[in-house]
C-alpha atoms as a PDB file:
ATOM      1  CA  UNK A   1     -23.003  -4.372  20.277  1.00  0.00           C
ATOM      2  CA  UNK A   2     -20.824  -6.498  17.796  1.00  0.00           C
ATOM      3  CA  UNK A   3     -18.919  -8.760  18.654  1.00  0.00           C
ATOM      4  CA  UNK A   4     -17.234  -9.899  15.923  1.00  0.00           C
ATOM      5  CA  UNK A   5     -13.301  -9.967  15.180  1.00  0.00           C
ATOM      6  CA  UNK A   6     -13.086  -7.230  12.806  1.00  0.00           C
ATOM      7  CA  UNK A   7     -15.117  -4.749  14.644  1.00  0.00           C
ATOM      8  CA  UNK A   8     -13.432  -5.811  18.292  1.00  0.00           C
ATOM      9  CA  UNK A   9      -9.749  -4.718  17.140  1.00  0.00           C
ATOM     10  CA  UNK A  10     -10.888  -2.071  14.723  1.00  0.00           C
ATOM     11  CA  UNK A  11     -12.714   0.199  17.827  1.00  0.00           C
ATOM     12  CA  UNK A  12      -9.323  -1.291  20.370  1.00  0.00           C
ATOM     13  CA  UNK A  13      -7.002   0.133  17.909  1.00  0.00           C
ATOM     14  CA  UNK A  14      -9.914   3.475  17.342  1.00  0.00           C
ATOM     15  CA  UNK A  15     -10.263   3.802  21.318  1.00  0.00           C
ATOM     16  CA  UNK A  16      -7.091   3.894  21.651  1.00  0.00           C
ATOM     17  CA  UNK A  17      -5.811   6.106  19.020  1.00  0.00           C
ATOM     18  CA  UNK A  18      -8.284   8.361  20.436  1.00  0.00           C
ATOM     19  CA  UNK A  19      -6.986   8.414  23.906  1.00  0.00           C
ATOM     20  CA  UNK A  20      -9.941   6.836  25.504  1.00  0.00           C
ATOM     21  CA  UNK A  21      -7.698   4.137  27.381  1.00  0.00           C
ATOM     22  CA  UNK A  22     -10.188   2.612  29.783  1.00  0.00           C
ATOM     23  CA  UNK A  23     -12.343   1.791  26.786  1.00  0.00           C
ATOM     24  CA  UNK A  24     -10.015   0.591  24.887  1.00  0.00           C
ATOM     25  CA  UNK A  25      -8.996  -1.794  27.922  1.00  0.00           C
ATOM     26  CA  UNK A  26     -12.274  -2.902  28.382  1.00  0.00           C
ATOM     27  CA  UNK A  27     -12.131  -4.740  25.052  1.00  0.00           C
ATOM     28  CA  UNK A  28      -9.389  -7.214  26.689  1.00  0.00           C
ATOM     29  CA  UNK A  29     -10.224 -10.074  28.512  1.00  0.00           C
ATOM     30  CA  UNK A  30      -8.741 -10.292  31.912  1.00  0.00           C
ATOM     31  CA  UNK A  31      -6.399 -13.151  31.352  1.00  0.00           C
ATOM     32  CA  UNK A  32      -5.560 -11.770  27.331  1.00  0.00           C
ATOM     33  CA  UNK A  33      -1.836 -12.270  26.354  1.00  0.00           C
ATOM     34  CA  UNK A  34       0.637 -10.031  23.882  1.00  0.00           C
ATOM     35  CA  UNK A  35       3.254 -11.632  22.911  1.00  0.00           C
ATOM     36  CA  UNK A  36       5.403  -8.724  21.636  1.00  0.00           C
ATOM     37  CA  UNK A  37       8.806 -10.019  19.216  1.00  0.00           C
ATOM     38  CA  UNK A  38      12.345 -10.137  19.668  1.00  0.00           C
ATOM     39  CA  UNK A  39      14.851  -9.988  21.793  1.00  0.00           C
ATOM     40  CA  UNK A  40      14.241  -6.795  23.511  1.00  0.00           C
ATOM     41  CA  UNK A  41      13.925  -6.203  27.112  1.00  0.00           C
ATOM     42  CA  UNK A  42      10.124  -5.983  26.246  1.00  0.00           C
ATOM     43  CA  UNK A  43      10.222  -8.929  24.318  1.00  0.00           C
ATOM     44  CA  UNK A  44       7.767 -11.702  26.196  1.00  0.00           C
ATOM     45  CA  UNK A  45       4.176 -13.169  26.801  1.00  0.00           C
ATOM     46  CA  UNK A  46       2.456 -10.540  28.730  1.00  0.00           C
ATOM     47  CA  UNK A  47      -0.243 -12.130  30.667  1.00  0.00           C
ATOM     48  CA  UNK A  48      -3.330 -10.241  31.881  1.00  0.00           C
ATOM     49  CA  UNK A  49      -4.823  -6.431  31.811  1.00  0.00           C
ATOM     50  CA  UNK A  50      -2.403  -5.491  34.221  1.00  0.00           C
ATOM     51  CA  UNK A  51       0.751  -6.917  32.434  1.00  0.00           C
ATOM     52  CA  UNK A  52      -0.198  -5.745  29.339  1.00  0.00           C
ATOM     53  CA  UNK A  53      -1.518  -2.311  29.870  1.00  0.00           C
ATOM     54  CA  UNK A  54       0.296  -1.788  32.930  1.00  0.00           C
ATOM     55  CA  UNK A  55       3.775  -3.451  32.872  1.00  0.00           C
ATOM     56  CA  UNK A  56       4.003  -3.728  29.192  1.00  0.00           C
ATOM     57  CA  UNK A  57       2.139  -0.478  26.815  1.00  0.00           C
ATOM     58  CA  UNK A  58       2.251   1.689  30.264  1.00  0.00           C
ATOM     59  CA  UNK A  59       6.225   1.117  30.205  1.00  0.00           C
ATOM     60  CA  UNK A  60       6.345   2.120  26.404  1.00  0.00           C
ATOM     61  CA  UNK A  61       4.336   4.637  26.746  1.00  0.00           C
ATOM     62  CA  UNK A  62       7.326   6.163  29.034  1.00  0.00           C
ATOM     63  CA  UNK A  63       9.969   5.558  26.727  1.00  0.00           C
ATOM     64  CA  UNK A  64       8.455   8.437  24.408  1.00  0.00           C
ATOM     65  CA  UNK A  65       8.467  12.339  25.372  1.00  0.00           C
ATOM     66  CA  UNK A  66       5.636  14.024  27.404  1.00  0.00           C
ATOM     67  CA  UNK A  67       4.448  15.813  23.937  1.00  0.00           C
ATOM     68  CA  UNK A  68       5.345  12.770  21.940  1.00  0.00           C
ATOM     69  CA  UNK A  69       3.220  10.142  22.415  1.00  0.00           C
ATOM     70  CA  UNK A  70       2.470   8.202  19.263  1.00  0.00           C
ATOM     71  CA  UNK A  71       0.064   8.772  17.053  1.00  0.00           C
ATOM     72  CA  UNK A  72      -1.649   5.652  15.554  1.00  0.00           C
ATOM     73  CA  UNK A  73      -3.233   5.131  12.396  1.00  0.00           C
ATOM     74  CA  UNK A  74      -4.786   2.082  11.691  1.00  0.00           C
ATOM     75  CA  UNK A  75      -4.467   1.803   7.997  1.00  0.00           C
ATOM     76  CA  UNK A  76      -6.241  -2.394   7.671  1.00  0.00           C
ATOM     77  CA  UNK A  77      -7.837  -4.939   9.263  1.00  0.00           C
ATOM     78  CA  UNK A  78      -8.873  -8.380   8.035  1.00  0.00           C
ATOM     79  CA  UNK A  79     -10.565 -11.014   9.567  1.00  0.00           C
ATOM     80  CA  UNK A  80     -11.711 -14.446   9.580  1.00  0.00           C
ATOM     81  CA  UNK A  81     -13.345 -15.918  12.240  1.00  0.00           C
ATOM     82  CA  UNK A  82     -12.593 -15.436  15.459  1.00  0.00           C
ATOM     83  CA  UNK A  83      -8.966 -14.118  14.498  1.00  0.00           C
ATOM     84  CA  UNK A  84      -8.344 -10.538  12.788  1.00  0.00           C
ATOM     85  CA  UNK A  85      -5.265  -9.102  11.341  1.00  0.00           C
ATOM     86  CA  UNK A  86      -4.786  -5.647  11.555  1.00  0.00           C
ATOM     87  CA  UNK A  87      -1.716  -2.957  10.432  1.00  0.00           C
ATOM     88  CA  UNK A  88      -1.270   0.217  11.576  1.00  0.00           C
ATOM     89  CA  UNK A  89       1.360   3.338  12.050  1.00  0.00           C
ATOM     90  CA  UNK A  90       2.852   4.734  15.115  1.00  0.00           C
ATOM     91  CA  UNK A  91       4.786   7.956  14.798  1.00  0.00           C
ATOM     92  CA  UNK A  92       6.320  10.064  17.744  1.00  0.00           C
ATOM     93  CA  UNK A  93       9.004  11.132  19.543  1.00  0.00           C
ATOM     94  CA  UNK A  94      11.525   8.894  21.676  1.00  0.00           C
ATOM     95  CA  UNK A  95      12.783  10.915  25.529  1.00  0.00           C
ATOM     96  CA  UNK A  96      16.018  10.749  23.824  1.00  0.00           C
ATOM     97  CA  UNK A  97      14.447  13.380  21.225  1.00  0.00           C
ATOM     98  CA  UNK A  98      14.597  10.371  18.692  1.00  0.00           C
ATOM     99  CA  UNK A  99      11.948  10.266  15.647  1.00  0.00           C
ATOM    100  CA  UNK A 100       9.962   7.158  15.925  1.00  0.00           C
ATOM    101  CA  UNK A 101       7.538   5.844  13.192  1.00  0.00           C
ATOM    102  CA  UNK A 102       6.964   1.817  13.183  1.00  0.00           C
ATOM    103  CA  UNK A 103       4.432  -0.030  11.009  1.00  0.00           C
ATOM    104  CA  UNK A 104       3.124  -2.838  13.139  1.00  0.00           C
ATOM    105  CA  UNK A 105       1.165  -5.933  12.847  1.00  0.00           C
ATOM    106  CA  UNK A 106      -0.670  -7.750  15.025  1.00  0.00           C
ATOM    107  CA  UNK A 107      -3.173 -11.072  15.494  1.00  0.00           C
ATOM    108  CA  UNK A 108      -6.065 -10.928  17.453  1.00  0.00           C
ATOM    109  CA  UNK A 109      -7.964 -13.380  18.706  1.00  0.00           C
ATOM    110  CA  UNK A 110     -11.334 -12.260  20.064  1.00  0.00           C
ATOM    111  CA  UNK A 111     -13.845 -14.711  21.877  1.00  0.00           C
ATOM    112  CA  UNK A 112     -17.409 -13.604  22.910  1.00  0.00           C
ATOM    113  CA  UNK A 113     -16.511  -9.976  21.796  1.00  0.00           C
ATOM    114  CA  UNK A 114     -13.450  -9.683  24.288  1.00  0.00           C
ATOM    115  CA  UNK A 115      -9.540  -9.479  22.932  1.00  0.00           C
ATOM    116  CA  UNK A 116      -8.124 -13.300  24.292  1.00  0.00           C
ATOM    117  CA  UNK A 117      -4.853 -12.863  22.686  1.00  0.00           C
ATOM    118  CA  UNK A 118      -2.780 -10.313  20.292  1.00  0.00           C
ATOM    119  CA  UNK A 119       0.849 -11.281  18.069  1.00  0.00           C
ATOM    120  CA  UNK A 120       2.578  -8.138  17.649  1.00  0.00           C
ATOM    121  CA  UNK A 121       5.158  -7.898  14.996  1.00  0.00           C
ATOM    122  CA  UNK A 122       7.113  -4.697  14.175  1.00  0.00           C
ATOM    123  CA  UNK A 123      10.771  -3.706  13.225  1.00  0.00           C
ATOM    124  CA  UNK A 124      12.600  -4.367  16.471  1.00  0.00           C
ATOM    125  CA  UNK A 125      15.520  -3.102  15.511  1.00  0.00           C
ATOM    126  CA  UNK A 126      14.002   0.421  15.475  1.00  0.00           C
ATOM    127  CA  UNK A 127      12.420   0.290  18.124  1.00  0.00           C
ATOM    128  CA  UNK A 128      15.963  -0.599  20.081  1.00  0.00           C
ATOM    129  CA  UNK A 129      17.492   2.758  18.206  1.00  0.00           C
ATOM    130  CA  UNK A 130      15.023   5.061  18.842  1.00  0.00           C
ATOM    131  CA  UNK A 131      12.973   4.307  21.954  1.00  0.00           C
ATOM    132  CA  UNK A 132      15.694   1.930  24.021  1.00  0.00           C
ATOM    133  CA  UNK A 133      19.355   3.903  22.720  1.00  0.00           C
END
């Protein structure tokens, strides 16, 4: 298995876009942190799996409608090191009915093949009118 940056957050963000959640989890370390932008209620360090997939993305995850969860699209990932950068798209549908696409960005860092730590940056500002209104 590799265990290198690029291919760490390139089969996270794969796994996950393909709905296999457990194996996109197990890619974390247990005590990873997201840091997620802003000054939204979301905004904060998560610490840990269960912050992060269970306080944190399992909260967002209920901010969109039963039939639309986002769709994600990983569109580039760089690397250097034990640090990768990678973009993708998220399109759905808010609860409120809302449209939601965001383009997001975030840092990885990945130590003996496990995701320590991820920087998440994305407009805010739509994410408070669409998914938080």
């Amino acid at each position: 298995m590799q265990t290198d940056a690029r291919t760490v957050v390139t089969e996270y963000i794969t796994r996950l876009a393909a709905g296999e959640r457990d194996t996109a989890i197990a890619l974390f370390a247990e005590d990873a942190t997201w840091t997620y932008p802003g000054s939204l209620e979301l905004s904060r360090t998560w610490r840990g799996k269960q912050e992060i997939f269970g306080d944190f993305l399992g909260r967002v995850g209920t901010l969109f409608a039963p039939d639309g969860l986002p769709t994600l699209t990983l569109t580039r990932v760089l690397a250097d090191g034990s640090q990768a950068v990678a973009e993708w798209t998220a399109v759905g549908k808010a609860a409120n009915g809302a449209a939601y696409e965001n383009h997001c960005l975030g840092v990885f860092t990945v130590e003996n093949g496990l995701i320590t730590a991820v920087r998440e940056y994305l407009d805010t500002h739509h994410v408070a009118q669409t998914l938080l209104a």
